[in-house]
N, C-alpha and C. Protein backbone atom coordinates (compact mmCIF):
# COMPACT_ATOMS: atom_id res chain seq x y z
N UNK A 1 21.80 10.50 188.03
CA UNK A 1 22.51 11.21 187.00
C UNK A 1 24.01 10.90 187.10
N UNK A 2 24.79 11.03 188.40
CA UNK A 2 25.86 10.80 188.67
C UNK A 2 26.19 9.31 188.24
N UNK A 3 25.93 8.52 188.61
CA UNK A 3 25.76 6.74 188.41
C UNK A 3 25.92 6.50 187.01
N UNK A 4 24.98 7.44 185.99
CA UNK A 4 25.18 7.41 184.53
C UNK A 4 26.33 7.80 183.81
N UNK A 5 26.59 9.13 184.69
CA UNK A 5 27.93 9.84 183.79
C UNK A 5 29.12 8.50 183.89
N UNK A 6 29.08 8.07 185.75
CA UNK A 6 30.07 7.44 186.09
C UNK A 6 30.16 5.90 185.08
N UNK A 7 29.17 5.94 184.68
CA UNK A 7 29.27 4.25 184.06
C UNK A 7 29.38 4.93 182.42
N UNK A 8 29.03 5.87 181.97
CA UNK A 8 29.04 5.96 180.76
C UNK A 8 30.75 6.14 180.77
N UNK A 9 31.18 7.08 181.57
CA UNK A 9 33.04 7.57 181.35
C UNK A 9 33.92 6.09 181.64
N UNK A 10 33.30 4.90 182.41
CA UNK A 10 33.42 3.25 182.58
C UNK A 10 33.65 2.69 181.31
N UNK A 11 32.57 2.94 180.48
CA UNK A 11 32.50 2.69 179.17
C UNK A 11 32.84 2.68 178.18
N UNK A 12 33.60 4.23 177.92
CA UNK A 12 34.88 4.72 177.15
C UNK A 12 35.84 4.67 177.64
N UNK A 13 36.03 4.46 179.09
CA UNK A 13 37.54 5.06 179.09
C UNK A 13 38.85 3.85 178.42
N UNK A 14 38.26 2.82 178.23
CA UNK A 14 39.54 2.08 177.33
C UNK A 14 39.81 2.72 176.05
N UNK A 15 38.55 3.69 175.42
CA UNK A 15 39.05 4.13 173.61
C UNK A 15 40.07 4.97 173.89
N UNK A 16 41.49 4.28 173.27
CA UNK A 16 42.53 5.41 173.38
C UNK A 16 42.53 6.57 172.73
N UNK A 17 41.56 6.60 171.60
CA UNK A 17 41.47 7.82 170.65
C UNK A 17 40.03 8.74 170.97
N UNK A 18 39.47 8.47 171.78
CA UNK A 18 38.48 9.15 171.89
C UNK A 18 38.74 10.39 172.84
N UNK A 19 38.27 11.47 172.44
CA UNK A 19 38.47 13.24 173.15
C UNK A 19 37.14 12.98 174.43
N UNK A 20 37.85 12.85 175.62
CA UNK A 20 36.98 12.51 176.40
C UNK A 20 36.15 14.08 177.06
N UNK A 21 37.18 15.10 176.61
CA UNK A 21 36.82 16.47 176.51
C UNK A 21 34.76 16.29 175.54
N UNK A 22 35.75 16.45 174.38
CA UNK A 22 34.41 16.29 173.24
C UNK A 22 33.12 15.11 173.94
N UNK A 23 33.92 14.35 174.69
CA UNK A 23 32.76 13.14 174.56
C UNK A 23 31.74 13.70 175.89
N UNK A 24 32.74 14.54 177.08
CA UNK A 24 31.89 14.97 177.93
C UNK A 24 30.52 16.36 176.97
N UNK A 25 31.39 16.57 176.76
CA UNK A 25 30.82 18.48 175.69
C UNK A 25 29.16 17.49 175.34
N UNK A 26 29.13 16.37 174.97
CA UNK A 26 27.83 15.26 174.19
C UNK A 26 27.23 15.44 175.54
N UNK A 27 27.84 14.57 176.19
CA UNK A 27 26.94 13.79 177.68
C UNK A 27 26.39 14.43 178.73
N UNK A 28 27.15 15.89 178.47
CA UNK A 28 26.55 17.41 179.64
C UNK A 28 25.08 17.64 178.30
N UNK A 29 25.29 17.82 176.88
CA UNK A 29 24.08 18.28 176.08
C UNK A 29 23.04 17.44 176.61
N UNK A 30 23.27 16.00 176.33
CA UNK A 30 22.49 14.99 176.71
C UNK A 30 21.84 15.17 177.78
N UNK A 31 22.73 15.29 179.20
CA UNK A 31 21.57 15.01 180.42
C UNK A 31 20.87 16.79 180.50
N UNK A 32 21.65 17.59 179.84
CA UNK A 32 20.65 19.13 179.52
C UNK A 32 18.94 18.62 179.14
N UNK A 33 19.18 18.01 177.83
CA UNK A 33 17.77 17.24 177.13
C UNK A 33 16.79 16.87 178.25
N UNK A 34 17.88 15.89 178.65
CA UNK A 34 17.07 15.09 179.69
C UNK A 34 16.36 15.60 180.71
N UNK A 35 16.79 16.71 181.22
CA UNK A 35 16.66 17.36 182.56
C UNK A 35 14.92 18.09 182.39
N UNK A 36 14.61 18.16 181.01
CA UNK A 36 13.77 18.49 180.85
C UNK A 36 12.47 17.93 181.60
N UNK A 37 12.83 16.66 181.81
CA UNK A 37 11.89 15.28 181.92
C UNK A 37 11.27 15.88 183.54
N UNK A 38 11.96 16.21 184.00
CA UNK A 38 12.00 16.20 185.92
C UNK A 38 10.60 17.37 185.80
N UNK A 39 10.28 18.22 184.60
CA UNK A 39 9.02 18.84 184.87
C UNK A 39 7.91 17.73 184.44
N UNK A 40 8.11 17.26 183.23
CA UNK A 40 6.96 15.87 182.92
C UNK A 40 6.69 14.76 184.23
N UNK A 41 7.58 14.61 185.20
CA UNK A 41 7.36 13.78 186.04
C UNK A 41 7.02 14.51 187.04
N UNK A 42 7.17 15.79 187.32
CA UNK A 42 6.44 16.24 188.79
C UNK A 42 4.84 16.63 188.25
N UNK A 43 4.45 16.98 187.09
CA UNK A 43 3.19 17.05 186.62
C UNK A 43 2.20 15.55 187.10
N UNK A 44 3.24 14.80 186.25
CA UNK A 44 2.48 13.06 186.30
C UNK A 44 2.25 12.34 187.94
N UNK A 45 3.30 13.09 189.17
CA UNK A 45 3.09 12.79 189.99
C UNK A 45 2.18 12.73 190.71
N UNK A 46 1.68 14.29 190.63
CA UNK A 46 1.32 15.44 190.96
C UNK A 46 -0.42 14.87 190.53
N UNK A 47 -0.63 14.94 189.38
CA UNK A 47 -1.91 14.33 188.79
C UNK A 47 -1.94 12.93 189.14
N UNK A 48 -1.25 11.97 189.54
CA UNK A 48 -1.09 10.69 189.86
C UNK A 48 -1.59 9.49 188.07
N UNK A 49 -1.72 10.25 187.01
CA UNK A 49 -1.46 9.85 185.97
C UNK A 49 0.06 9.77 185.40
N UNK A 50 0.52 8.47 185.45
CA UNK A 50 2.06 8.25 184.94
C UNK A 50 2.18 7.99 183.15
N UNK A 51 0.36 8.37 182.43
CA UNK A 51 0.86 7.50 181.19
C UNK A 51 0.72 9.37 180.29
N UNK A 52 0.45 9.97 181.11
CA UNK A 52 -0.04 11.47 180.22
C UNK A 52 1.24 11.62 180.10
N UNK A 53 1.39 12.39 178.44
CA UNK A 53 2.69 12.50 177.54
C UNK A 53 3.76 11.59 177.58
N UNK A 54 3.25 10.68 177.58
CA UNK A 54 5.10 9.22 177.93
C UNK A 54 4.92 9.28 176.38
N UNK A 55 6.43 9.48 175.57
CA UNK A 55 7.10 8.95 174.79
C UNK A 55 8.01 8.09 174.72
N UNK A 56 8.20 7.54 176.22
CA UNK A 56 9.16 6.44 176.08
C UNK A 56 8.83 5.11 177.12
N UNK A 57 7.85 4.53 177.04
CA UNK A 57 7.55 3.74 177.96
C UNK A 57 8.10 2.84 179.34
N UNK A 58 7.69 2.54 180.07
CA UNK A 58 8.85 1.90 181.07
C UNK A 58 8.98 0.54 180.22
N UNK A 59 7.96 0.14 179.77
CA UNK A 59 8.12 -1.48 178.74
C UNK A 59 9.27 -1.40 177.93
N UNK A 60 9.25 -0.47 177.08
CA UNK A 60 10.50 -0.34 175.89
C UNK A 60 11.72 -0.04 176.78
N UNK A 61 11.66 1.03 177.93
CA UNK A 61 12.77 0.96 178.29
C UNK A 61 13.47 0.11 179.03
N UNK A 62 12.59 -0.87 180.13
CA UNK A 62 13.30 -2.09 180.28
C UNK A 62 13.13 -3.12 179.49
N UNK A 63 13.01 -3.11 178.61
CA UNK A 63 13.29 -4.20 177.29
C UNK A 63 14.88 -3.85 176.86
N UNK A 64 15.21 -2.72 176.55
CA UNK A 64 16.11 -1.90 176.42
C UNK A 64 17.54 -2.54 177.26
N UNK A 65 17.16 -2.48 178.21
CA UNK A 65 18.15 -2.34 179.71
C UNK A 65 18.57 -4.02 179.17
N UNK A 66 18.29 -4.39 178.64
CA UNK A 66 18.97 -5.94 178.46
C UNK A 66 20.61 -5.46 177.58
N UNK A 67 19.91 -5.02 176.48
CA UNK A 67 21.41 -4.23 175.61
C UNK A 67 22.05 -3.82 176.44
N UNK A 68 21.78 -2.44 177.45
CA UNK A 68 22.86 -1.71 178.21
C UNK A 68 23.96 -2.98 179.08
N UNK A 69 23.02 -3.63 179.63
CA UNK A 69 23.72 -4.44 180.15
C UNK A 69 24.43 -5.88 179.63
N UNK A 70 23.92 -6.25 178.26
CA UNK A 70 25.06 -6.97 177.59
C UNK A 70 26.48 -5.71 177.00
N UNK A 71 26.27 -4.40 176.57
CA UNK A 71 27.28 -3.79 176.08
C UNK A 71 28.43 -3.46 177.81
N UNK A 72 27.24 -3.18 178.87
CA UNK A 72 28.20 -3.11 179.54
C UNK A 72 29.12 -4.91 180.20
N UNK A 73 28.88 -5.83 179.69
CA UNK A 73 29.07 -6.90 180.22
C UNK A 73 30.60 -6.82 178.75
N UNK A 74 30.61 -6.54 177.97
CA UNK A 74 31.17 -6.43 176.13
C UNK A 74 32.56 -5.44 176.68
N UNK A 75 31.93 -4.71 177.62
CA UNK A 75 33.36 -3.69 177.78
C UNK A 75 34.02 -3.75 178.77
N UNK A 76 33.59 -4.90 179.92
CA UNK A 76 34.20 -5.30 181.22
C UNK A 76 33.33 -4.09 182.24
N UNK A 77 32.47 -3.63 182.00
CA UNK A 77 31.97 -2.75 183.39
C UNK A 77 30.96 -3.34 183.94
N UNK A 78 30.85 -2.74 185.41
CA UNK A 78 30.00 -3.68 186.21
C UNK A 78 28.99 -2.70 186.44
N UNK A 79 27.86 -3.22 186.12
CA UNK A 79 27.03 -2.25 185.69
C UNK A 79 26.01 -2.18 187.49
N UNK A 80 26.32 -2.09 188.18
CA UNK A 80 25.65 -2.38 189.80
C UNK A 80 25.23 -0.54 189.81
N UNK A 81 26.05 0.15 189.19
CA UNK A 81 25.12 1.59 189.65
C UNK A 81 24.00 1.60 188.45
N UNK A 82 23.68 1.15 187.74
CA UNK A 82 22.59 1.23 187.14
C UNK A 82 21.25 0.18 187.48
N UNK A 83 21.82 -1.19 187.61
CA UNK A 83 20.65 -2.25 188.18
C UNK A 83 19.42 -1.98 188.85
N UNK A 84 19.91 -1.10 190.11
CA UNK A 84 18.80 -0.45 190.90
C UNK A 84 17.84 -0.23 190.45
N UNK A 85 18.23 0.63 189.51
CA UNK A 85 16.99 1.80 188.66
C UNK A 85 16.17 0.40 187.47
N UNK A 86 16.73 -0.04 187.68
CA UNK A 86 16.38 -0.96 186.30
C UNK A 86 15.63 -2.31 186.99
N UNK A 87 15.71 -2.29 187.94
CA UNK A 87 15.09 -3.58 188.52
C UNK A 87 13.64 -3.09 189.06
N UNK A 88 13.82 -1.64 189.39
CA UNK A 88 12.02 -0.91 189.45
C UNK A 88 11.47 -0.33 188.63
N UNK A 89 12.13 -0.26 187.16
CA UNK A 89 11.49 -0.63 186.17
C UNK A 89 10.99 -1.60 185.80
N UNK A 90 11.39 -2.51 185.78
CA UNK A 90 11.08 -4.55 185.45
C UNK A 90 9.89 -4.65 186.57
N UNK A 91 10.14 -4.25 187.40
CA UNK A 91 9.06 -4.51 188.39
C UNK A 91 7.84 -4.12 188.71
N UNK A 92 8.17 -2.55 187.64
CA UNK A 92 6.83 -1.54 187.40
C UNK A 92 5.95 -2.45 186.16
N UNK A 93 6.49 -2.83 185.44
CA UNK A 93 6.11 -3.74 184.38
C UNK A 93 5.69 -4.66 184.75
N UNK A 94 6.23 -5.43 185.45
CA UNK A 94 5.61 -6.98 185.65
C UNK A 94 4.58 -6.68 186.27
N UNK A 95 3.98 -5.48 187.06
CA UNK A 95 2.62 -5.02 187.75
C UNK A 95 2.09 -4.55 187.07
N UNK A 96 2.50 -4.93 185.41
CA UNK A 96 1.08 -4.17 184.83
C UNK A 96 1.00 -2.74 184.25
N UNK A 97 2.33 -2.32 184.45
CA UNK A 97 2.17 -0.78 184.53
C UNK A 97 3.04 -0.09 183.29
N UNK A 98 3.17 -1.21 182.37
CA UNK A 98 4.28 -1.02 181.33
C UNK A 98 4.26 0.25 180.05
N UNK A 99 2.64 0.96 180.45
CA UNK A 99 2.42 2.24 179.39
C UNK A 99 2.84 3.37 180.90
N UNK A 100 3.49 3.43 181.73
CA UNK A 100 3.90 4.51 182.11
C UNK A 100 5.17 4.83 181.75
N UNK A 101 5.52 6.23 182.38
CA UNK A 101 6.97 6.73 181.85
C UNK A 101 7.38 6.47 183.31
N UNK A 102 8.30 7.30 183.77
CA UNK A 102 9.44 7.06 184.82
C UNK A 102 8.72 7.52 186.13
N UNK A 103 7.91 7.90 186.29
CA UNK A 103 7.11 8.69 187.39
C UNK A 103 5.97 7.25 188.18
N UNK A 104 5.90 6.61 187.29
CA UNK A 104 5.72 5.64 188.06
C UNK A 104 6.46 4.53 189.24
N UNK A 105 7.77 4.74 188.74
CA UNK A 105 8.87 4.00 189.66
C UNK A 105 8.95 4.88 191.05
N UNK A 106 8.39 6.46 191.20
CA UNK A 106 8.39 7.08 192.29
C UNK A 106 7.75 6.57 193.44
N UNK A 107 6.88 5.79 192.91
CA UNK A 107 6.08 5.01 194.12
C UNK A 107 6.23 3.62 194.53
N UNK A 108 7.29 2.83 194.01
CA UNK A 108 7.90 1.85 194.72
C UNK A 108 8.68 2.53 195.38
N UNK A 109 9.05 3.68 195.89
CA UNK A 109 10.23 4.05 196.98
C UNK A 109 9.51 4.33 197.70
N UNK A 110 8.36 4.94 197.75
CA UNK A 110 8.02 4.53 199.15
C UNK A 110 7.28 3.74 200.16
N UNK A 111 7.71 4.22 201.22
CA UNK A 111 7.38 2.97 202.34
C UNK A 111 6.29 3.38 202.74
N UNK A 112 5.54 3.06 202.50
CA UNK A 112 3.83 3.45 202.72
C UNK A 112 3.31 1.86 202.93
């Protein structure tokens, strides 16, 4: 979460006109939304089904991660706190696993 705010405030901070007040007021609503997710993924864990209720696939979303990282390449940021997350996505995919949501990347961390 931290890694995101930090690269998203990376992102704007050259717009001289932008209310970085207002722009946080968005990006606190945003990861509110989001936060929702952390119950969908302890369910999916939990059941060891990663594809029950995915609306956003790991496929689409690292398909995705190509944009983030040409816009962040467009605004001079170095996008290394996000890669991580994004390279065990690509990797959840290339195994095949591209109709899960994010609860599947829980199990490349561990060392089992």
């Amino acid at each position: 979460m931290f890694a995101g705010v930090t690269h998203a405030f990376a992102l704007v901070r050259p717009e001289k006109y932008l209310d970085l007040a207002g722009f946080a007021a968005l990006l606190a609503d945003w990861l509110g939304a989001m936060a929702g997710m952390t119950h969908e993924i302890a369910a999916q864990v939990e059941s060891g089904d990663y594809t029950e209720g995915v609306t956003s696939n790991l496929a689409m979303m690292s398909a995705e991660n190509a944009a983030l990282l040409a816009t962040a390449e467009e605004q001079s940021v170095d996008p290394r706190l996000l890669t991580p997350y994004m390279e065990l996505m690509h990797r959840r995919v290339t195994q095949g696993h591209g109709d899960e949501g994010l609860a599947g990347t829980v199990d490349l961390l561990r060392n089992e």
